[in-house]
PDB file of N, CA and C in Angstrom:
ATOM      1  N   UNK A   1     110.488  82.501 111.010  1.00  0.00           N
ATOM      2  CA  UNK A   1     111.713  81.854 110.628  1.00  0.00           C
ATOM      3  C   UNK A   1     112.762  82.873 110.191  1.00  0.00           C
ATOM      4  N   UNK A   2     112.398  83.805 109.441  1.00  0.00           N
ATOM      5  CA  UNK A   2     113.121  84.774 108.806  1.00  0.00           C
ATOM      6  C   UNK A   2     114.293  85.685 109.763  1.00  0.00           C
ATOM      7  N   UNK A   3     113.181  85.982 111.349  1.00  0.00           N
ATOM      8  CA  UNK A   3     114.066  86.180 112.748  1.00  0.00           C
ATOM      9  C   UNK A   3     115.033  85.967 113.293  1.00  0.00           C
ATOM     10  N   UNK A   4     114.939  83.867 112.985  1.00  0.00           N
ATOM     11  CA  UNK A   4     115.915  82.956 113.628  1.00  0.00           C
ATOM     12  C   UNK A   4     117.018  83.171 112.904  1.00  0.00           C
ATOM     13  N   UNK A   5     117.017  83.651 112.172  1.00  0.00           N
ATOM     14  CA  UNK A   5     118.493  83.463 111.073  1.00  0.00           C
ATOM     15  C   UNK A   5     119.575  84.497 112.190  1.00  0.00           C
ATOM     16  N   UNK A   6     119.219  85.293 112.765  1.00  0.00           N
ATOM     17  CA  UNK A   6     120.567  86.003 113.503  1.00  0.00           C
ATOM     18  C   UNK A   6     121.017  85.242 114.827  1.00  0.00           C
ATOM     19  N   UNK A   7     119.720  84.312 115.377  1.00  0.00           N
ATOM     20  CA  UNK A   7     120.169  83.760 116.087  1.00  0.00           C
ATOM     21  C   UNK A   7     121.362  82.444 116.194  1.00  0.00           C
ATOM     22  N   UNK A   8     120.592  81.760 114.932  1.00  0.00           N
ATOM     23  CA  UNK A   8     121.639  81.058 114.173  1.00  0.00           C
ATOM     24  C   UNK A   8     122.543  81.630 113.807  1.00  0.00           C
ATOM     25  N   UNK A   9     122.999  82.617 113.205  1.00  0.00           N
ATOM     26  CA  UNK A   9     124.580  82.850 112.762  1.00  0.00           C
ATOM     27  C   UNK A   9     125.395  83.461 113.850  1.00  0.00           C
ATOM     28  N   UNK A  10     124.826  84.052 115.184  1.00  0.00           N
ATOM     29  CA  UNK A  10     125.627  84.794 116.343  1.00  0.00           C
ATOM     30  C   UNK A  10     125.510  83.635 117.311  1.00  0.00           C
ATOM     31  N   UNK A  11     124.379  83.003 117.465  1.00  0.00           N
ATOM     32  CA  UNK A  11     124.733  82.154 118.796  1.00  0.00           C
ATOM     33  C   UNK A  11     124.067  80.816 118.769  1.00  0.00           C
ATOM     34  N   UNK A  12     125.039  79.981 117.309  1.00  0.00           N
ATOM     35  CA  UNK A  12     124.572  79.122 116.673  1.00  0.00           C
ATOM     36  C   UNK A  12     124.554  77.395 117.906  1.00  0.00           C
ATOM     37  N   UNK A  13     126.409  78.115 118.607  1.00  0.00           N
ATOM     38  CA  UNK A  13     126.443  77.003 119.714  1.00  0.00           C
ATOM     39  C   UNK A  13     125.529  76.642 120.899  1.00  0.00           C
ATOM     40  N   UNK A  14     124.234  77.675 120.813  1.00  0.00           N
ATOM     41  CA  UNK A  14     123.630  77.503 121.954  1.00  0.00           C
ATOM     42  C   UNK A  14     122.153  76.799 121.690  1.00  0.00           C
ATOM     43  N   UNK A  15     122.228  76.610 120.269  1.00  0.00           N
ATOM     44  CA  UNK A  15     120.687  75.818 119.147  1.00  0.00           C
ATOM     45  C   UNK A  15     120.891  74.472 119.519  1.00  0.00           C
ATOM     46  N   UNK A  16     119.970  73.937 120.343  1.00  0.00           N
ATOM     47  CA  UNK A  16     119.994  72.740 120.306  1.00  0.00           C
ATOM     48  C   UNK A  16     119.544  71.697 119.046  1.00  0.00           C
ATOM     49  N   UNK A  17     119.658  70.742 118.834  1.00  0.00           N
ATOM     50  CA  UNK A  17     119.003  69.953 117.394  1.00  0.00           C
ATOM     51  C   UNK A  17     117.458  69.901 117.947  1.00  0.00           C
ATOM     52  N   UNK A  18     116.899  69.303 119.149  1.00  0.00           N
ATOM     53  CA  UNK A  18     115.452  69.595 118.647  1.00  0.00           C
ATOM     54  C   UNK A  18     115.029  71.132 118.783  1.00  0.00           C
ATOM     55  N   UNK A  19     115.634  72.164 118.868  1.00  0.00           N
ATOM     56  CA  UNK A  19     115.296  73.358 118.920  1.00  0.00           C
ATOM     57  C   UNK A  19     114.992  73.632 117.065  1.00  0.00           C
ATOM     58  N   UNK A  20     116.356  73.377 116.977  1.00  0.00           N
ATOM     59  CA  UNK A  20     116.150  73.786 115.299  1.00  0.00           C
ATOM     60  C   UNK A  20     115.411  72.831 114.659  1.00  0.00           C
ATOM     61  N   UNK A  21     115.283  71.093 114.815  1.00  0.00           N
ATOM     62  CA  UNK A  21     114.232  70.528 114.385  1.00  0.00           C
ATOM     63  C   UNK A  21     112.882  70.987 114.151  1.00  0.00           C
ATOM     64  N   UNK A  22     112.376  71.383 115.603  1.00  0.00           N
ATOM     65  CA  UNK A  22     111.147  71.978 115.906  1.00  0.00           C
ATOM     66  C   UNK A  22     110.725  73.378 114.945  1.00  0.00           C
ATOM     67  N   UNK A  23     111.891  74.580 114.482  1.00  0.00           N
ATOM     68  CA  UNK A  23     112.192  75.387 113.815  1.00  0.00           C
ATOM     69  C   UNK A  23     111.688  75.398 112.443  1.00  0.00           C
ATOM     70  N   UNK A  24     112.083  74.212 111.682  1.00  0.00           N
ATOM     71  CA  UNK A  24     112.202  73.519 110.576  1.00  0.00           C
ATOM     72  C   UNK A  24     111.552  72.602 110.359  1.00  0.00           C
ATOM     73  N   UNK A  25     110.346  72.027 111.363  1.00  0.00           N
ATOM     74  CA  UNK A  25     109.169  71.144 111.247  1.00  0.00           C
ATOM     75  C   UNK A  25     108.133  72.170 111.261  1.00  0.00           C
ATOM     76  N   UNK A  26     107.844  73.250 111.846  1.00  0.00           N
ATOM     77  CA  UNK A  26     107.049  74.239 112.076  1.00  0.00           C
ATOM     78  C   UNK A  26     107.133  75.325 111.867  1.00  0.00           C
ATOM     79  N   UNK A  27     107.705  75.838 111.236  1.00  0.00           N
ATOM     80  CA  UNK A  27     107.708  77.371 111.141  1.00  0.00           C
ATOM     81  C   UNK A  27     107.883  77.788 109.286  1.00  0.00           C
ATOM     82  N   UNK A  28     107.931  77.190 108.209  1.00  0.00           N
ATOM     83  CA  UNK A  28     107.795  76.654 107.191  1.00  0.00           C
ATOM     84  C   UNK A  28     107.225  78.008 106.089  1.00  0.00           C
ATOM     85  N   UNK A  29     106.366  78.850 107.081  1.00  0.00           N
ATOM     86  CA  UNK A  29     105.641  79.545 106.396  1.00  0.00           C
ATOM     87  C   UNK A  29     106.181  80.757 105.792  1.00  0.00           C
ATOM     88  N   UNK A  30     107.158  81.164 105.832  1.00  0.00           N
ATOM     89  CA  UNK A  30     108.147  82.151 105.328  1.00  0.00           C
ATOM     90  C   UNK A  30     108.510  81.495 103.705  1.00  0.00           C
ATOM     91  N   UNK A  31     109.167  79.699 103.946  1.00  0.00           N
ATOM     92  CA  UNK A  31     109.791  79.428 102.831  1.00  0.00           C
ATOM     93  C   UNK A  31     108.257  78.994 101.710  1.00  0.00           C
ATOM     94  N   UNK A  32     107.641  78.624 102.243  1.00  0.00           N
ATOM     95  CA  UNK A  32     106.616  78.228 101.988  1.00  0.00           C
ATOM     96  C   UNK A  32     105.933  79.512 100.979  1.00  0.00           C
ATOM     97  N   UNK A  33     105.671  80.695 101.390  1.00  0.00           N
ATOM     98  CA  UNK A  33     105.118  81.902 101.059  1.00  0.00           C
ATOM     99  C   UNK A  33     106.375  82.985  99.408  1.00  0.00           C
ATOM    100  N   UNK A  34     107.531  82.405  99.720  1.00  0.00           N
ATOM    101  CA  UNK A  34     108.380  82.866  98.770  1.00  0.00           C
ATOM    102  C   UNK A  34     108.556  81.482  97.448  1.00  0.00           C
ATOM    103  N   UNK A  35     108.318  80.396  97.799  1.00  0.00           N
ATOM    104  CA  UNK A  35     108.472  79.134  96.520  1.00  0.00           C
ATOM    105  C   UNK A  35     106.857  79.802  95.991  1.00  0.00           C
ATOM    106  N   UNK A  36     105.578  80.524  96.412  1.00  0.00           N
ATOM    107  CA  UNK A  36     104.822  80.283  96.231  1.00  0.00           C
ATOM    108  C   UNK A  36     104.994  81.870  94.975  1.00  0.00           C
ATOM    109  N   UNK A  37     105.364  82.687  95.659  1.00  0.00           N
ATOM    110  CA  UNK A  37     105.461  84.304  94.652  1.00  0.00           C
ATOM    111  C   UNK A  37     106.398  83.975  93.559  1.00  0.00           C
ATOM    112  N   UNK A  38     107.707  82.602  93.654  1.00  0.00           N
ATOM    113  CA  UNK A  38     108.564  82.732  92.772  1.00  0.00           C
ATOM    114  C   UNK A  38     107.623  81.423  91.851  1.00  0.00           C
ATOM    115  N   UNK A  39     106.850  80.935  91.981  1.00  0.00           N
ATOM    116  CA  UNK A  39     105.670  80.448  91.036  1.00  0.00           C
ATOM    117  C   UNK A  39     104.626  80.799  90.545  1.00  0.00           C
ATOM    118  N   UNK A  40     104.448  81.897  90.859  1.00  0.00           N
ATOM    119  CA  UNK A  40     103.218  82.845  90.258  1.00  0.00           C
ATOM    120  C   UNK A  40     104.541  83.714  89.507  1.00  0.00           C
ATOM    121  N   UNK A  41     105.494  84.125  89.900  1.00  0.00           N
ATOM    122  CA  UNK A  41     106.213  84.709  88.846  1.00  0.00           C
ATOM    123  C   UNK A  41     106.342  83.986  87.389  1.00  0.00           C
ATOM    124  N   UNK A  42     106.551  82.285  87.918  1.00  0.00           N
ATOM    125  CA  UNK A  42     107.033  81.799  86.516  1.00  0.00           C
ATOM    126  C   UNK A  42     106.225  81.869  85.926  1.00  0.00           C
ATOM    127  N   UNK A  43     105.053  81.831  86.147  1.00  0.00           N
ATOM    128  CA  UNK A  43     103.627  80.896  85.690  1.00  0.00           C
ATOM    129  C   UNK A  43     102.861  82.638  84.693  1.00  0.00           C
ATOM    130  N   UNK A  44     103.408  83.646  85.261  1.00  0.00           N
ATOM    131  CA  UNK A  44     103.507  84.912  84.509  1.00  0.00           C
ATOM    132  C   UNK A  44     104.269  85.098  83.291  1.00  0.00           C
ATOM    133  N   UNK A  45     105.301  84.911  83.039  1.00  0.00           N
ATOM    134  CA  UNK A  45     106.354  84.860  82.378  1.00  0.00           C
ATOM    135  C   UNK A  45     106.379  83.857  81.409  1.00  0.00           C
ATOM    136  N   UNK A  46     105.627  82.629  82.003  1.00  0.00           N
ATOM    137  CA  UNK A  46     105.396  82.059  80.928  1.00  0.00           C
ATOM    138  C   UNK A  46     104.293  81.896  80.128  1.00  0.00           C
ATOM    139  N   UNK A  47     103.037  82.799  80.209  1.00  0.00           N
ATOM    140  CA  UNK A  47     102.020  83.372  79.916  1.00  0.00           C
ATOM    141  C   UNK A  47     102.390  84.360  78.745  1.00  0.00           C
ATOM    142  N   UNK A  48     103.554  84.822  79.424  1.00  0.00           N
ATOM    143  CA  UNK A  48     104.118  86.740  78.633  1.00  0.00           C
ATOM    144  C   UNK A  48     104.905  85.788  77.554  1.00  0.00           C
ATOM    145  N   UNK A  49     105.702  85.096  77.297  1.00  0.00           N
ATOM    146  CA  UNK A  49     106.464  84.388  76.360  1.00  0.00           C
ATOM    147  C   UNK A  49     105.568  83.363  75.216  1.00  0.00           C
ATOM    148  N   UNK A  50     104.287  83.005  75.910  1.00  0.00           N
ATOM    149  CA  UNK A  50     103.394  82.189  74.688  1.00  0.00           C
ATOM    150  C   UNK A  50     104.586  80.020  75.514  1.00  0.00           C
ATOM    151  N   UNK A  51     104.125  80.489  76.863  1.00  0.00           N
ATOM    152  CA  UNK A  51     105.244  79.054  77.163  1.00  0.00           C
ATOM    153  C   UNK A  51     106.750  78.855  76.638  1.00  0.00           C
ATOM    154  N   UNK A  52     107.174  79.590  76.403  1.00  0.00           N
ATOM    155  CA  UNK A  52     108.724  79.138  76.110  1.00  0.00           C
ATOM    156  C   UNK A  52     109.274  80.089  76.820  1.00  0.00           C
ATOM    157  N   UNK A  53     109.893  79.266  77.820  1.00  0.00           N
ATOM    158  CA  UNK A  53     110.957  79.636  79.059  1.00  0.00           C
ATOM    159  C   UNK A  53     112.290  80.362  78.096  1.00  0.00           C
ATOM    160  N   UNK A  54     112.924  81.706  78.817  1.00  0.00           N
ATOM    161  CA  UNK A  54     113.415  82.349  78.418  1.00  0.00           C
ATOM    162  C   UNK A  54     114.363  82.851  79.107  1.00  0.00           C
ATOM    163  N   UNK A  55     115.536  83.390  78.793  1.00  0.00           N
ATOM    164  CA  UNK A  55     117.017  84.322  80.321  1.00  0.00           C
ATOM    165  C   UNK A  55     116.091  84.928  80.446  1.00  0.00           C
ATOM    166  N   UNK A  56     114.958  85.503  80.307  1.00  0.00           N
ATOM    167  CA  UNK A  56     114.492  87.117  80.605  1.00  0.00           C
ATOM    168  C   UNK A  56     113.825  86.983  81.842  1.00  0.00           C
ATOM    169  N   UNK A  57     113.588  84.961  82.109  1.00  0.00           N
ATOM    170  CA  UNK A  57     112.654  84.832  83.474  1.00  0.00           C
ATOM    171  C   UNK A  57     113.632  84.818  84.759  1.00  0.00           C
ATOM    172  N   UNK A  58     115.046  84.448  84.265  1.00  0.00           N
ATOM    173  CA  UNK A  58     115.803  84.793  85.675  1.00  0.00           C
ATOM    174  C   UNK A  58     116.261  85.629  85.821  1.00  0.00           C
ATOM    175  N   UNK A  59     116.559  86.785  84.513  1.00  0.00           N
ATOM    176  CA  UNK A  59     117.093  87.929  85.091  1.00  0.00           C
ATOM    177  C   UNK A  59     116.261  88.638  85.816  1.00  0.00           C
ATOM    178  N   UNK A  60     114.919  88.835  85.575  1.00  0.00           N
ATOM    179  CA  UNK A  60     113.955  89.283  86.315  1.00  0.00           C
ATOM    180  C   UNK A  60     113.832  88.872  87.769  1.00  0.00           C
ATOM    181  N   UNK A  61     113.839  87.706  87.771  1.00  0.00           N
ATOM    182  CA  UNK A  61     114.036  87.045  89.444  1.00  0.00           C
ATOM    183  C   UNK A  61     115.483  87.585  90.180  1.00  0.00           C
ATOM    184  N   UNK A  62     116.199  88.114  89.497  1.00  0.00           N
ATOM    185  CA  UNK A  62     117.373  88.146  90.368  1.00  0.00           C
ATOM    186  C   UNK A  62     117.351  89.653  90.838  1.00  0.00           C
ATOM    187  N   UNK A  63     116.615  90.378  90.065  1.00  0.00           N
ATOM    188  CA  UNK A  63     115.940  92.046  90.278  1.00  0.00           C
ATOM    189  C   UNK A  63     115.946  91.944  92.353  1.00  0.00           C
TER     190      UNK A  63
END
């Protein structure tokens, strides 16, 4: 998925809807794999804090 993104922004008129449907029904595993590291981040952070969510967990994410 991470690939398609240049195709989409240079030669967006030539994406058909079930092209990108198909895209976005199946290919998942990119977004899928980053919600999963930015939840083991929180789930760290809020371990390191004793549970109380803190700025220190998004400034870190924005690193």
């Amino acid at each position: 998925m991470a690939g398609y993104r240049n195709r989409m922004v240079h030669m967006y008129h030539m994406i058909s809807e079930e092209e990108l449907y198909d895209i976005i029904t199946t290919e998942l595993g990119d977004i899928k794999e980053f919600v999963s590291e930015i939840k083991n981040t929180l789930e760290v952070c809020m371990i390191k804090t004793s549970g109380v969510m803190s700025s220190s967990i998004f400034w870190n994410l924005e690193k």
